[in-house]
Protein backbone atom coordinates (compact mmCIF):
# COMPACT_ATOMS: atom_id res chain seq x y z
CA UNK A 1 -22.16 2.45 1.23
CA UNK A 2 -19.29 1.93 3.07
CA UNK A 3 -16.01 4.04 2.70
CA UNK A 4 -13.18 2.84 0.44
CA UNK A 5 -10.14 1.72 1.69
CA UNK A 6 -6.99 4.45 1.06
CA UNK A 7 -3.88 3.26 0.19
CA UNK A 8 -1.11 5.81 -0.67
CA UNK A 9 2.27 4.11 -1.99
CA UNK A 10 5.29 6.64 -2.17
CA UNK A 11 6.77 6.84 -5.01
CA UNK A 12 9.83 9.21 -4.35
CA UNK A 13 12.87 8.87 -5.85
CA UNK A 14 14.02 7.21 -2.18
CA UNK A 15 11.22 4.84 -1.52
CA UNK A 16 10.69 4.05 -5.04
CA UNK A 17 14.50 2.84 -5.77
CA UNK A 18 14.27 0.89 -2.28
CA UNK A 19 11.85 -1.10 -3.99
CA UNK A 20 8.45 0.26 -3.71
CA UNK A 21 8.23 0.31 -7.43
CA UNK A 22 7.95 -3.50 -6.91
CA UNK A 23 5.51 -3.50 -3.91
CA UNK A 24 3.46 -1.08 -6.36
CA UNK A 25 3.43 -3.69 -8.42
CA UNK A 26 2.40 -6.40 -5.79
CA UNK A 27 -0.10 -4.45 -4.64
CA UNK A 28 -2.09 -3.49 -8.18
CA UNK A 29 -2.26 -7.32 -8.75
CA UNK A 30 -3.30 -8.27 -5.47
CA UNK A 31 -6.32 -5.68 -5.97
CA UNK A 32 -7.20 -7.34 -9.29
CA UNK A 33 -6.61 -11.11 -8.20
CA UNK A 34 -9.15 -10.40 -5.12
CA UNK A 35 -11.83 -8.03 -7.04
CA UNK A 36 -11.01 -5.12 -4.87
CA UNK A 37 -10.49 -2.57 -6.91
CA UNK A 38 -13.79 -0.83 -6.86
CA UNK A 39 -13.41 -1.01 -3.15
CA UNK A 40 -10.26 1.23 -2.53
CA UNK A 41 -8.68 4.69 -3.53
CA UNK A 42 -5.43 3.37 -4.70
CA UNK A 43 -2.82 6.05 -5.56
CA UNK A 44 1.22 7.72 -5.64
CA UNK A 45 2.58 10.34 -4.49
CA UNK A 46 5.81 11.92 -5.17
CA UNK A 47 7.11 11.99 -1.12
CA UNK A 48 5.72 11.01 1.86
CA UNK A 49 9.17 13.13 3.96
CA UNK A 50 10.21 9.80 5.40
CA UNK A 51 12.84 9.07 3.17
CA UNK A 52 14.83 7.58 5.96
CA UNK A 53 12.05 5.16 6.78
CA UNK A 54 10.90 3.98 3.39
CA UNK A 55 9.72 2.35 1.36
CA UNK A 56 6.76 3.77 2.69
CA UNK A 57 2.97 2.72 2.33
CA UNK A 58 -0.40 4.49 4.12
CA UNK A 59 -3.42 2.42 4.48
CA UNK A 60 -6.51 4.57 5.54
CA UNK A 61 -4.77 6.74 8.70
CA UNK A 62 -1.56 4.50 9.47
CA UNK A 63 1.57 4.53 7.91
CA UNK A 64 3.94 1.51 7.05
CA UNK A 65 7.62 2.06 7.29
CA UNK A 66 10.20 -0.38 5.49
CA UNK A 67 7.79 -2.02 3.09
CA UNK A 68 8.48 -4.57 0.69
CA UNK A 69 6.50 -7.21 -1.20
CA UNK A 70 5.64 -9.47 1.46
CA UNK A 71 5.00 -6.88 3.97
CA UNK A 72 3.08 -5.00 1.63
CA UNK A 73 0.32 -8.18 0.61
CA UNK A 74 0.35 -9.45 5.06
CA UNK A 75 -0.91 -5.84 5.47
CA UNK A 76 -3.45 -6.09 3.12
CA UNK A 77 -4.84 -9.51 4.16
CA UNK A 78 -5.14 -8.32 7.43
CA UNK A 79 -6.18 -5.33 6.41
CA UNK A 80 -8.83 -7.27 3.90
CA UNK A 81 -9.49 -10.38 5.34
CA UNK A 82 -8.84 -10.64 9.19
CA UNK A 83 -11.63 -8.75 10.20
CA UNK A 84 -14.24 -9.50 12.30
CA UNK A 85 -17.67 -9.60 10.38
């Protein structure tokens, strides 16, 4: 069984006013409108310390900086969908 995708929004008072209460949003659809949901850990947290950065977004090991909705769903296509099978 292959390991599940980690994505890790921040939901700080920082990131989440800069608009990562809509990418949250964005992505929790896109997981339901592609049946993916069983395939990743999905989840907040309260700060990721890079206020000055944010909105920021972790998927698996690597950290997104500056996020917003249509950043948010061309990460997870190529995250999702531009991989080599």
């Amino acid at each position: 069984m292959a390991a599940k995708t980690k994505i890790i929004i921040c939901l700080g008072s920082s990131c989440y006013s800069r608009g990562n209460h809509k990418v949250l949003e964005v992505i929790k659809q896109y997981l339901a409108d592609h049946q993916l949901k069983d395939q990743v850990d999905f989840r907040g947290q309260l700060c990721s310390g890079n206020c000055s950065h944010g909105p920021v977004l972790h998927l698996n090991d690597i950290m997104y900086e500056e996020i917003d909705e249509n950043k948010a769903l061309k990460i997870l296509d190529q995250h999702f969908f531009s991989r080599v099978t």
